[in-house]
N, C-alpha and C. Protein backbone atom coordinates (compact mmCIF):
# COMPACT_ATOMS: atom_id res chain seq x y z
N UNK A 1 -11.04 13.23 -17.51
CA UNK A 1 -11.62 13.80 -16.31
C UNK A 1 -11.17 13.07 -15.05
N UNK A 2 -10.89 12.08 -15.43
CA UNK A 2 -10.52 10.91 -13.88
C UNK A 2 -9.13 11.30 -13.41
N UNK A 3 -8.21 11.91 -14.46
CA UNK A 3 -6.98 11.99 -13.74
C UNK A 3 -6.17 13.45 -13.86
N UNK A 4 -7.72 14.62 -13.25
CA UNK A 4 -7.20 15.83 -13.33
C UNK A 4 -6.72 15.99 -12.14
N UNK A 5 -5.54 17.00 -12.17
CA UNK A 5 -4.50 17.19 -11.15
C UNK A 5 -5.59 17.75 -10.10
N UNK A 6 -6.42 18.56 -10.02
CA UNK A 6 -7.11 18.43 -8.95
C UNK A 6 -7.67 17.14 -8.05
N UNK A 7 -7.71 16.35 -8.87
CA UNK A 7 -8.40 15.04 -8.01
C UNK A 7 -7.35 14.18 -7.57
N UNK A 8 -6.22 14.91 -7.62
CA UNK A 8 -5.30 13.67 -7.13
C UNK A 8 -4.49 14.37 -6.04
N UNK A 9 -3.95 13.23 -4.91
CA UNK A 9 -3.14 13.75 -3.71
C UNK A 9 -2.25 13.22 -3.49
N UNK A 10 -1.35 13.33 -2.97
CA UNK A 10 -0.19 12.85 -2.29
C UNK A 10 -0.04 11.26 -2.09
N UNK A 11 0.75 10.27 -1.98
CA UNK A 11 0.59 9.06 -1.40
C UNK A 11 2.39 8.68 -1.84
N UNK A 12 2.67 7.71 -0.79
CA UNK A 12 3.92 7.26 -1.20
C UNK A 12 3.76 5.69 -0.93
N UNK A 13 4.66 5.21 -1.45
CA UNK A 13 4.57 4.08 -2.02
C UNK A 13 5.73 2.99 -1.92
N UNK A 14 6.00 2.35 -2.01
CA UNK A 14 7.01 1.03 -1.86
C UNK A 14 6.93 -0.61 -2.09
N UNK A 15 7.74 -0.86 -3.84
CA UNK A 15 7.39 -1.52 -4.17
C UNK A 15 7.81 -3.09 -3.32
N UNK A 16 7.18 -4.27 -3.71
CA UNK A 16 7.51 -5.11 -2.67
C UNK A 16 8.69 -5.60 -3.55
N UNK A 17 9.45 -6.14 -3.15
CA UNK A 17 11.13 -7.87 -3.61
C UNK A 17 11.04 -8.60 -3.42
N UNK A 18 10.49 -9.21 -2.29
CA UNK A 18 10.38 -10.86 -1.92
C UNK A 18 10.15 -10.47 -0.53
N UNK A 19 10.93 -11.77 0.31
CA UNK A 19 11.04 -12.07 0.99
C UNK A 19 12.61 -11.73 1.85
N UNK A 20 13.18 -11.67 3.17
CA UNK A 20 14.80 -11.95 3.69
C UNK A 20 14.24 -12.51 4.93
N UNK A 21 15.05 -13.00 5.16
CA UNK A 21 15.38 -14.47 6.55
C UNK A 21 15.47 -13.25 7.33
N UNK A 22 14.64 -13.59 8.66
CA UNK A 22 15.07 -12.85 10.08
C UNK A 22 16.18 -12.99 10.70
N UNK A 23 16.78 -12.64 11.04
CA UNK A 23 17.89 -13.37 12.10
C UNK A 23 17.81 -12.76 13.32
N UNK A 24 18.73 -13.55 14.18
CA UNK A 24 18.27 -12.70 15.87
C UNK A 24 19.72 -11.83 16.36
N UNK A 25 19.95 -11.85 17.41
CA UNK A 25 20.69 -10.96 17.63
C UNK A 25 21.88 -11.17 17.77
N UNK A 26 22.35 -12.34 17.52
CA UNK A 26 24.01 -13.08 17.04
C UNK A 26 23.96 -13.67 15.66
N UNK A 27 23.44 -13.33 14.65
CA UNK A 27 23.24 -13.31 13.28
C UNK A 27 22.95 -14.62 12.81
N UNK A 28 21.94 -15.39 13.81
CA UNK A 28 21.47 -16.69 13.41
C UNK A 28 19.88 -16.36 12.47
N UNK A 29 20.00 -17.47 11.86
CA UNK A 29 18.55 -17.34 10.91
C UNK A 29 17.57 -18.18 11.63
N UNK A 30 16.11 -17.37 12.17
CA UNK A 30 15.14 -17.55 12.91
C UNK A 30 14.63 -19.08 12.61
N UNK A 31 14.31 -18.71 10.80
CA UNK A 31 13.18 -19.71 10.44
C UNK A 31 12.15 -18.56 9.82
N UNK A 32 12.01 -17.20 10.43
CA UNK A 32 11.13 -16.72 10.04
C UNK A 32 11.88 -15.92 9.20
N UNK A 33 10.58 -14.87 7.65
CA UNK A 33 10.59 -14.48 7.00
C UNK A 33 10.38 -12.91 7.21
N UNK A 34 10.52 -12.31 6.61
CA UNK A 34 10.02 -10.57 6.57
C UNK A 34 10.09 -10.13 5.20
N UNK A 35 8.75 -9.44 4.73
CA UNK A 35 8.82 -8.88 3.49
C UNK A 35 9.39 -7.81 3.30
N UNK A 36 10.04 -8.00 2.19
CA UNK A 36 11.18 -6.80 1.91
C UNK A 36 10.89 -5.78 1.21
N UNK A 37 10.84 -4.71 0.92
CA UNK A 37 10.36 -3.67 -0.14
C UNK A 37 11.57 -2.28 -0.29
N UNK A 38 11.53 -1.75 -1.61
CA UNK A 38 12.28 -0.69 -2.12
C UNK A 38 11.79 0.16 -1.17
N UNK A 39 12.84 1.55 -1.47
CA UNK A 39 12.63 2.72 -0.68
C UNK A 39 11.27 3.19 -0.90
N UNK A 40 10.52 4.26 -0.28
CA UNK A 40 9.58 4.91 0.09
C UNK A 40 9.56 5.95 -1.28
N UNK A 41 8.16 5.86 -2.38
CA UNK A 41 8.61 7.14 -3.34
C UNK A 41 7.27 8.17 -3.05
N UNK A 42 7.30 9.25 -3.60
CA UNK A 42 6.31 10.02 -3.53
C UNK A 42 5.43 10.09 -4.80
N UNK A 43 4.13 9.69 -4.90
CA UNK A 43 3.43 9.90 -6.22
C UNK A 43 2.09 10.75 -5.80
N UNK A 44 1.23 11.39 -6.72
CA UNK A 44 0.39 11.68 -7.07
C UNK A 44 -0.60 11.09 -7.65
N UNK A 45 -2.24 10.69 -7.11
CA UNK A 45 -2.62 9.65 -7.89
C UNK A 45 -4.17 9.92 -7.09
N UNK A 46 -5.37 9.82 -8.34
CA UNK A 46 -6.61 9.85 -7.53
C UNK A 46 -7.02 8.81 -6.54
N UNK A 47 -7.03 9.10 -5.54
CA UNK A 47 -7.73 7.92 -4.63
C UNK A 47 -9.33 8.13 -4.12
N UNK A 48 -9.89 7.31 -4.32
CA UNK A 48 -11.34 7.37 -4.03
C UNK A 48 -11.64 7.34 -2.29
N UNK A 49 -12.78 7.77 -2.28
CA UNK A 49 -12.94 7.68 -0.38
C UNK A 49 -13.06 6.35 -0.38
N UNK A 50 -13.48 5.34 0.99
CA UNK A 50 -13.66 4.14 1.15
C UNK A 50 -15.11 3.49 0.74
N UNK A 51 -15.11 2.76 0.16
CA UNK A 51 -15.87 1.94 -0.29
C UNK A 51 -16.22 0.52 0.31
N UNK A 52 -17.09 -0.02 0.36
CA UNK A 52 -17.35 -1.33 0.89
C UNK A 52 -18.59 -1.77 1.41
N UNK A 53 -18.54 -2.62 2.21
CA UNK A 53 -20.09 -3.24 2.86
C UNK A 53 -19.91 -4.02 4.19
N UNK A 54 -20.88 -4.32 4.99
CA UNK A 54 -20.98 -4.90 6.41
C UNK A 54 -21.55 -5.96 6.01
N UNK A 55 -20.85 -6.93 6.62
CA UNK A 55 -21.17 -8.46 6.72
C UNK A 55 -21.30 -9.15 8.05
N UNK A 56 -22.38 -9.81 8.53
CA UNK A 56 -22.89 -10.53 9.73
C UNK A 56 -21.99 -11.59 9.44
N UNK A 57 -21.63 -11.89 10.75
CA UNK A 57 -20.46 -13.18 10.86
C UNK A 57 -20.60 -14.20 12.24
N UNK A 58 -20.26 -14.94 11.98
CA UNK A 58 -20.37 -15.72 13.35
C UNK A 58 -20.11 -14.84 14.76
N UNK A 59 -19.22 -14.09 14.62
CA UNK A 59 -18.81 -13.97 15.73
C UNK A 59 -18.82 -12.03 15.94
N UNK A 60 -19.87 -11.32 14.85
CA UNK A 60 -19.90 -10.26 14.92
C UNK A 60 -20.10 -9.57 13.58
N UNK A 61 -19.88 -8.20 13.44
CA UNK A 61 -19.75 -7.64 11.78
C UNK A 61 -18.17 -7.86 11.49
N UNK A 62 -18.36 -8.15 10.26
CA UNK A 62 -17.04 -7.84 9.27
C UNK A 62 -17.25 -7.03 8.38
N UNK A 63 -16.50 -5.72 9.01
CA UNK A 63 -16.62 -4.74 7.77
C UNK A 63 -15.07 -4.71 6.75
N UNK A 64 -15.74 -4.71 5.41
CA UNK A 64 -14.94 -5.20 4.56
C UNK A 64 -15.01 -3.79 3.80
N UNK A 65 -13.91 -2.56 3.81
CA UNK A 65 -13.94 -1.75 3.49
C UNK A 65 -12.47 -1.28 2.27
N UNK A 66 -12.57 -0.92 1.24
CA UNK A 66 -11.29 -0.83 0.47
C UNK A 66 -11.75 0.78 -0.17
N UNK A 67 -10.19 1.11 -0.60
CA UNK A 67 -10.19 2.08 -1.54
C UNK A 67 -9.88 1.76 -3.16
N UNK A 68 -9.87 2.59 -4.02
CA UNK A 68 -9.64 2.20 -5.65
C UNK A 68 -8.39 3.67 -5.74
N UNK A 69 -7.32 3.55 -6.48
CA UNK A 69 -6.69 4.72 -7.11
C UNK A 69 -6.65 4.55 -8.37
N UNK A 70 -6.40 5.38 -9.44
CA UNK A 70 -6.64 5.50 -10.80
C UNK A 70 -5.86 6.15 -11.25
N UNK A 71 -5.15 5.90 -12.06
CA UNK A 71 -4.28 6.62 -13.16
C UNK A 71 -3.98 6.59 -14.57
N UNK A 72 -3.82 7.55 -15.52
CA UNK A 72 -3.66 7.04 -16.95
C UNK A 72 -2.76 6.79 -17.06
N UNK A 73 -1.27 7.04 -16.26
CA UNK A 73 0.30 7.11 -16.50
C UNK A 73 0.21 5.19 -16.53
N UNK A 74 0.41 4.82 -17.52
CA UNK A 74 0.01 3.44 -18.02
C UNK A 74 1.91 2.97 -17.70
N UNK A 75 2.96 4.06 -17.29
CA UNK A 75 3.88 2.82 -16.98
C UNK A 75 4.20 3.39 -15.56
N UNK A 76 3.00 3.65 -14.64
CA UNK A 76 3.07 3.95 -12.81
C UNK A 76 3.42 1.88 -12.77
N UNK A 77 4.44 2.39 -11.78
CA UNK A 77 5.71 1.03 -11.44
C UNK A 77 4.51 0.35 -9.98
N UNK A 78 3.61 0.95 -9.48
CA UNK A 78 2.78 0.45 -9.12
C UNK A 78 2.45 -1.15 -9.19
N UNK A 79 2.23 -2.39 -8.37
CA UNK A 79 1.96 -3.72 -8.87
C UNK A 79 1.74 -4.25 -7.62
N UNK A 80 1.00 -5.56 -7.34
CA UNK A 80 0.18 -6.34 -6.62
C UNK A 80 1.39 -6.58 -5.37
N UNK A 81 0.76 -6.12 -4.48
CA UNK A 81 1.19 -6.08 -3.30
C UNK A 81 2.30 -4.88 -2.14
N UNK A 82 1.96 -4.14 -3.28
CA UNK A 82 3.00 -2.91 -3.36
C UNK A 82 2.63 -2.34 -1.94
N UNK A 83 3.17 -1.38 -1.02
CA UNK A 83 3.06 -0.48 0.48
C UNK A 83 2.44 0.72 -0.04
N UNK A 84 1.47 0.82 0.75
CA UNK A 84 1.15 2.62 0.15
C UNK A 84 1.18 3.34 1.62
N UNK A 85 1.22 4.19 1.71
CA UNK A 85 0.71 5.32 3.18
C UNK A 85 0.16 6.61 2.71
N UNK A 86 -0.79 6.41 3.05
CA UNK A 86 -2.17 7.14 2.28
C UNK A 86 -2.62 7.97 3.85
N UNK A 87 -2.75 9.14 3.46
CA UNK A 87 -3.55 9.95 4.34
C UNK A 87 -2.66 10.40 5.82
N UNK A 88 -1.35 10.14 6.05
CA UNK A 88 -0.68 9.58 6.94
C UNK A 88 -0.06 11.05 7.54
N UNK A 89 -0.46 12.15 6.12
CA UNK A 89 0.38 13.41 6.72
C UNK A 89 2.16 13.42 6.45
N UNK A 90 2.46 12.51 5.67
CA UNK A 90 4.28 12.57 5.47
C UNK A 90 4.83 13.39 5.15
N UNK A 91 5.34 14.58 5.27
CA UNK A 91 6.33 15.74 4.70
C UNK A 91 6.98 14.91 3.21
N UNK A 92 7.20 16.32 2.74
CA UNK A 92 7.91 15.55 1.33
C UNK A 92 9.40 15.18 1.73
N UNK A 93 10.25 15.86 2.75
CA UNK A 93 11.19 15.03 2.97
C UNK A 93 11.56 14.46 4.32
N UNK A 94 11.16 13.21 4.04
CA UNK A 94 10.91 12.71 5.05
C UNK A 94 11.68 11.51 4.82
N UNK A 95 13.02 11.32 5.66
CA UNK A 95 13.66 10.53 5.17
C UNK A 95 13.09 8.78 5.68
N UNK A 96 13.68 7.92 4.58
CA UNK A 96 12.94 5.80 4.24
C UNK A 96 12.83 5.74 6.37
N UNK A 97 13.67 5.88 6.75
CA UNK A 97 13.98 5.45 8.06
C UNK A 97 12.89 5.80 8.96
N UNK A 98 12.79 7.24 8.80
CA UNK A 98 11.43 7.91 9.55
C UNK A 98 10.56 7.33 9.57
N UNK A 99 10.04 6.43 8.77
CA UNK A 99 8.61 6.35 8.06
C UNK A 99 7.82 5.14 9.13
N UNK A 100 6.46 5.82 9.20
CA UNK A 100 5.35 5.07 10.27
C UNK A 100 5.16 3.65 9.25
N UNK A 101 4.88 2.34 10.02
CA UNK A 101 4.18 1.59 9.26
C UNK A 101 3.22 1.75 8.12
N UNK A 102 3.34 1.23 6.94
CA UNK A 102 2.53 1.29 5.62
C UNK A 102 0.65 1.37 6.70
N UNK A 103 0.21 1.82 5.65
CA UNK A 103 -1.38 1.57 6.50
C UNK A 103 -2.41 0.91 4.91
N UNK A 104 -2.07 0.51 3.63
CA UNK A 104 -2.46 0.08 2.62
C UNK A 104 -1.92 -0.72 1.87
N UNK A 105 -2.56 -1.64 1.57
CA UNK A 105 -1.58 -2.50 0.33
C UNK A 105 -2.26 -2.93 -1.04
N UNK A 106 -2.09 -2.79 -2.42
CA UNK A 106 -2.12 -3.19 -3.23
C UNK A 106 -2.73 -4.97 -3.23
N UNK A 107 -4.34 -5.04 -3.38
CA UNK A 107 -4.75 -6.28 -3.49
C UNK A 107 -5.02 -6.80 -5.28
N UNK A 108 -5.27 -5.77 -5.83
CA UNK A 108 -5.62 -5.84 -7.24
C UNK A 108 -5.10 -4.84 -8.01
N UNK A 109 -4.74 -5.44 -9.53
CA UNK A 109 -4.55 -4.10 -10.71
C UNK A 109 -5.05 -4.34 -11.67
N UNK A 110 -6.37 -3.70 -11.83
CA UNK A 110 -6.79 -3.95 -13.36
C UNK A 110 -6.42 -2.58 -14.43
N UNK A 111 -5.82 -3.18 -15.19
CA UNK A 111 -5.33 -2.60 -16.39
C UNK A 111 -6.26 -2.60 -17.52
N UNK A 112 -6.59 -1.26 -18.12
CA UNK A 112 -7.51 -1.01 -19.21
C UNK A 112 -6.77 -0.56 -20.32
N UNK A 113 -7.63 -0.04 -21.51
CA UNK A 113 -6.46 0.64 -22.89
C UNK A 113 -5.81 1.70 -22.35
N UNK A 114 -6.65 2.64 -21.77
CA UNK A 114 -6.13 3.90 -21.11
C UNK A 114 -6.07 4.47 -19.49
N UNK A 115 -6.37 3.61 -18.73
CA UNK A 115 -5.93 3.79 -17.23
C UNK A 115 -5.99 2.38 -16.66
N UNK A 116 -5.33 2.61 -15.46
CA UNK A 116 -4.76 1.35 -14.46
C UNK A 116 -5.89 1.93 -13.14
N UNK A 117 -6.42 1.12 -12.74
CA UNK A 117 -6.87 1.05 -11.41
C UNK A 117 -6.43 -0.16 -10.65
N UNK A 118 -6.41 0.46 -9.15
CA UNK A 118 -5.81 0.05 -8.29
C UNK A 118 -6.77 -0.50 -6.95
N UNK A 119 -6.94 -1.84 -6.76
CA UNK A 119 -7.94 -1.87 -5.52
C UNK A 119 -6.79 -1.95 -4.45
N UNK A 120 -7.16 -1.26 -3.46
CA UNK A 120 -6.03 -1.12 -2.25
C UNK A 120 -7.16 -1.45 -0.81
N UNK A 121 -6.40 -2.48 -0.08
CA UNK A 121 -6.96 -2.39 1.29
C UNK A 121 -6.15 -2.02 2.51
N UNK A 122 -6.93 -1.78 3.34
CA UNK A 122 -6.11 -1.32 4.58
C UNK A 122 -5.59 -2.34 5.26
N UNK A 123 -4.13 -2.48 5.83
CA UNK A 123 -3.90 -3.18 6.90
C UNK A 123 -3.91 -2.98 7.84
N UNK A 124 -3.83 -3.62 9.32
CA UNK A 124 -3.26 -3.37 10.78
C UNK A 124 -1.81 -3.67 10.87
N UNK A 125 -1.23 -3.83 9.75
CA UNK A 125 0.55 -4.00 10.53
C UNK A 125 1.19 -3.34 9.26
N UNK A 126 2.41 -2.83 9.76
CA UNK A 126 3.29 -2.22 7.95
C UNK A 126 4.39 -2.82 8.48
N UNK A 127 5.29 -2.14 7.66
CA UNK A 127 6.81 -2.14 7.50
C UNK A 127 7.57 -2.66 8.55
N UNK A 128 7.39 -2.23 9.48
CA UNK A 128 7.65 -1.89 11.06
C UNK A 128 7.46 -3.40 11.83
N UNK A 129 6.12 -3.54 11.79
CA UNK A 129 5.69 -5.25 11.76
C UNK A 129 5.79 -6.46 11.35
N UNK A 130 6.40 -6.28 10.36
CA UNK A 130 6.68 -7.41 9.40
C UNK A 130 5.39 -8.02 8.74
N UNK A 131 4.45 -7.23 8.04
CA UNK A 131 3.42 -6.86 7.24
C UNK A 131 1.87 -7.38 8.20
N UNK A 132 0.85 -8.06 7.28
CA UNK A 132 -0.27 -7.97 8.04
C UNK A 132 -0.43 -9.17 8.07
C-alpha cells in the first residue's frame, strides 16, 4: 500500500562524488571546496507532506521541519547526502544546466527487509551555491 503508483510523484535527484577544488578565474586553486554531484535523474517516489516541531531558542523559534520518501525498489541508487528538487515544477526535459538550485538533501536512510525510507531536509543553498 505505501508504494502505490498513485502515492508517488515526480522528484529528481543527484547523487553526491565528493568534493573539486574551486579555482578562480586564471585557473588557480582557491583553497576552497565545492560539492560535486552526478547529473540530474528523474524518479518517482512517495514523499510525505512536512513533518516536524517548533523549538524555543535563545534567540527565537527553530522550526525544525523534514520530509520522509519511501520506496520498495530496494536497489533506488538513492544514499546519504544525495540532491533532490522536490516540488520545484521541472519539465521532464529539462536539460542538467537549466536546473534551479537543489531545495532537499538526503540526511538519513533507513533500510528495512522490504522498503528504504528516506529522511530528507530542506536547504537554503543548492547546486548553484555551493551547497548549504
Amino acid at each position: 500500500m505505501r508504494d502505490l503508483d498513485r502515492n508517488k510523484q515526480p522528484i529528481w535527484y543527484a547523487l553526491y562524488k565528493g568534493f573539486s577544488p574551486l579555482v578562480d578565474e586564471w585557473g588557480n586553486e582557491t583553497g576552497e571546496n565545492l560539492p560535486t554531484y552526478d547529473p540530474p535523474v528523474k524518479l518517482w517516489i512517495n514523499v510525505s507532506p512536512a513533518l516536524g516541531e517548533d523549538e524555543i531558542a535563545a534567540f527565537g523559534v527553530d522550526a525544525r521541519y523534514y520530509k520522509t520518501m519511501v520506496t520498495t525498489d530496494m536497489n533506488c541508487p538513492i544514499d546519504l547526502d544525495t540532491a533532490l528538487w522536490i516540488g520545484l515544477g521541472i519539465p521532464d526535459n529539462t536539460p542538467e544546466e537549466d536546473f534551479p538550485a537543489y531545495n532537499y538533501r538526503v540526511a538519513s536512510v533507513q533500510r528495512g527487509l522490504d522498503s528504504i525510507r528516506y529522511i530528507i531536509r530542506e536547504v537554503t543553498k543548492g547546486l548553484s551555491d555551493g551547497g548549504d
